[in-house]
Protein backbone atom coordinates (compact mmCIF):
# COMPACT_ATOMS: atom_id res chain seq x y z
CA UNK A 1 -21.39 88.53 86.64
CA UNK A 2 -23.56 92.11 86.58
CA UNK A 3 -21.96 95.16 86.29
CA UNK A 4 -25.28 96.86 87.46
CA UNK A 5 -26.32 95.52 90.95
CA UNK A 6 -30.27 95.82 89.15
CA UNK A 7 -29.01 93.17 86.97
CA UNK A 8 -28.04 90.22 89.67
CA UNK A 9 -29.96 87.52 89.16
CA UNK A 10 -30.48 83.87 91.02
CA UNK A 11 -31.51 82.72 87.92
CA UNK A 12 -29.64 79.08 86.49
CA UNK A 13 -30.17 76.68 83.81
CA UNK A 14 -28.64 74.00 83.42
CA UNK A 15 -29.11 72.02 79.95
CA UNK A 16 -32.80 72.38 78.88
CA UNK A 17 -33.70 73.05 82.52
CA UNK A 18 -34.17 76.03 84.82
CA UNK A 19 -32.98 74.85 87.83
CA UNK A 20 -33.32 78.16 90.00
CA UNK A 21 -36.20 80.21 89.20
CA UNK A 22 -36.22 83.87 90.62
CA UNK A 23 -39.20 84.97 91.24
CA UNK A 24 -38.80 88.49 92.81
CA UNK A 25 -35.53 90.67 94.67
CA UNK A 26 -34.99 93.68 96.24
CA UNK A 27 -31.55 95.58 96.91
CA UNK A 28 -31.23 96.19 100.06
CA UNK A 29 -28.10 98.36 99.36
CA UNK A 30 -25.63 99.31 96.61
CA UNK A 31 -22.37 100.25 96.03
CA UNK A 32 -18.99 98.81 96.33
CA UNK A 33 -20.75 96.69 98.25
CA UNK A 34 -24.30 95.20 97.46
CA UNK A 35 -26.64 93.53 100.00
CA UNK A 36 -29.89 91.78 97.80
CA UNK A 37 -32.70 89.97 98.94
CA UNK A 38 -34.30 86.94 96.72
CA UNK A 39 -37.41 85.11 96.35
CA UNK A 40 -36.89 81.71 94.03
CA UNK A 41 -37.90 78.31 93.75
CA UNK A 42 -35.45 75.14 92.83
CA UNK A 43 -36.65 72.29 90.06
CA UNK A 44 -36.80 68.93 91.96
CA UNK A 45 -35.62 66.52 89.13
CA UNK A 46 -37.83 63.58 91.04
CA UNK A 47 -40.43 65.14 91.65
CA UNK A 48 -40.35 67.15 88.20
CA UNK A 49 -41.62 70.06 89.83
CA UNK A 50 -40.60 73.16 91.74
CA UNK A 51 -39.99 73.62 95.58
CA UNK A 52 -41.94 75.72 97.75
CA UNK A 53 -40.72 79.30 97.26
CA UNK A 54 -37.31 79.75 98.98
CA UNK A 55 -35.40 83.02 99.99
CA UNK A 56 -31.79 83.74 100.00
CA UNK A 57 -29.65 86.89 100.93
CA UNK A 58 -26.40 87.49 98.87
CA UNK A 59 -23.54 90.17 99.55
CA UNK A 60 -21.75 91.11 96.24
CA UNK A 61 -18.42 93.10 96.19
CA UNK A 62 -17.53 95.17 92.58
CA UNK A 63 -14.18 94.65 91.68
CA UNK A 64 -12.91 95.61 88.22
CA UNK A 65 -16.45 96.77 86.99
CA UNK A 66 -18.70 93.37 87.63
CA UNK A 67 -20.34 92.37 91.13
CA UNK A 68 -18.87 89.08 92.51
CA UNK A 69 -21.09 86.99 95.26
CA UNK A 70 -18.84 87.15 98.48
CA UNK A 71 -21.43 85.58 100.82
CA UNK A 72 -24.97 84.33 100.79
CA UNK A 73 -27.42 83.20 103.33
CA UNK A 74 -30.36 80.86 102.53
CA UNK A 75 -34.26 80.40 104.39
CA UNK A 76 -35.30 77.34 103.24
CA UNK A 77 -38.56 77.54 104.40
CA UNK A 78 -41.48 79.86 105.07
CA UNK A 79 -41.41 78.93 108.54
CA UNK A 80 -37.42 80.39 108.58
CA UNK A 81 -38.20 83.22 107.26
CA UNK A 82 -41.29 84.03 109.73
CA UNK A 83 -39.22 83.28 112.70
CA UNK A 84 -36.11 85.45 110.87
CA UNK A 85 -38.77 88.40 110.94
CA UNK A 86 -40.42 88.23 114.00
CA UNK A 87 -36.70 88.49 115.96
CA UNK A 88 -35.84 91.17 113.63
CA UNK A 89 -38.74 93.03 114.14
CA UNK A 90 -38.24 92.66 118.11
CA UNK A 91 -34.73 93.78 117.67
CA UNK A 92 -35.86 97.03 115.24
CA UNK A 93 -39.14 97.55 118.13
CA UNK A 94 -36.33 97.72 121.00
């Protein structure tokens, strides 16, 4: 794990092959506690080719100088994350 929250990463390869490909993030908060935001895609072995862009929230807690993932919360679609917004943005509008 990261010692610097900057420095998380979704990132995986397994063997030869990136399996999780990040493709942006944004903290949404640091400190003890970290809250980030990513944007990645997932290598289908059968289809030899990567998803449709996913999204996935993790909460990281520092203990003993490195960030360790405590929860995490995945959209796995574009259509999950619109409807994710558009209640959010109700709730924030209220």
């Amino acid at each position: 794990m990261a010692s610097n929250v900057e420095d998380l990463t979704v990132d995986y390869t397994d063997g030869e092959i990136q399996t999780v490909k990040e493709l942006d993030k944004k903290v949404l908060t640091k400190g003890a506690w970290a809250t980030v935001l990513f944007k990645y895609r997932e290598w289908d072995r059968r289809k030899e080719a990567y998803s449709p862009d996913k999204y996935t929230i993790r909460r990281y807690q520092k203990r003993d100088g490195v960030y360790q993932q405590k929860s995490k919360f995945n959209i796995s679609s574009k259509d999950q994350a619109r409807g994710l917004i558009e209640v959010l943005q109700k709730w924030v509008d209220e």
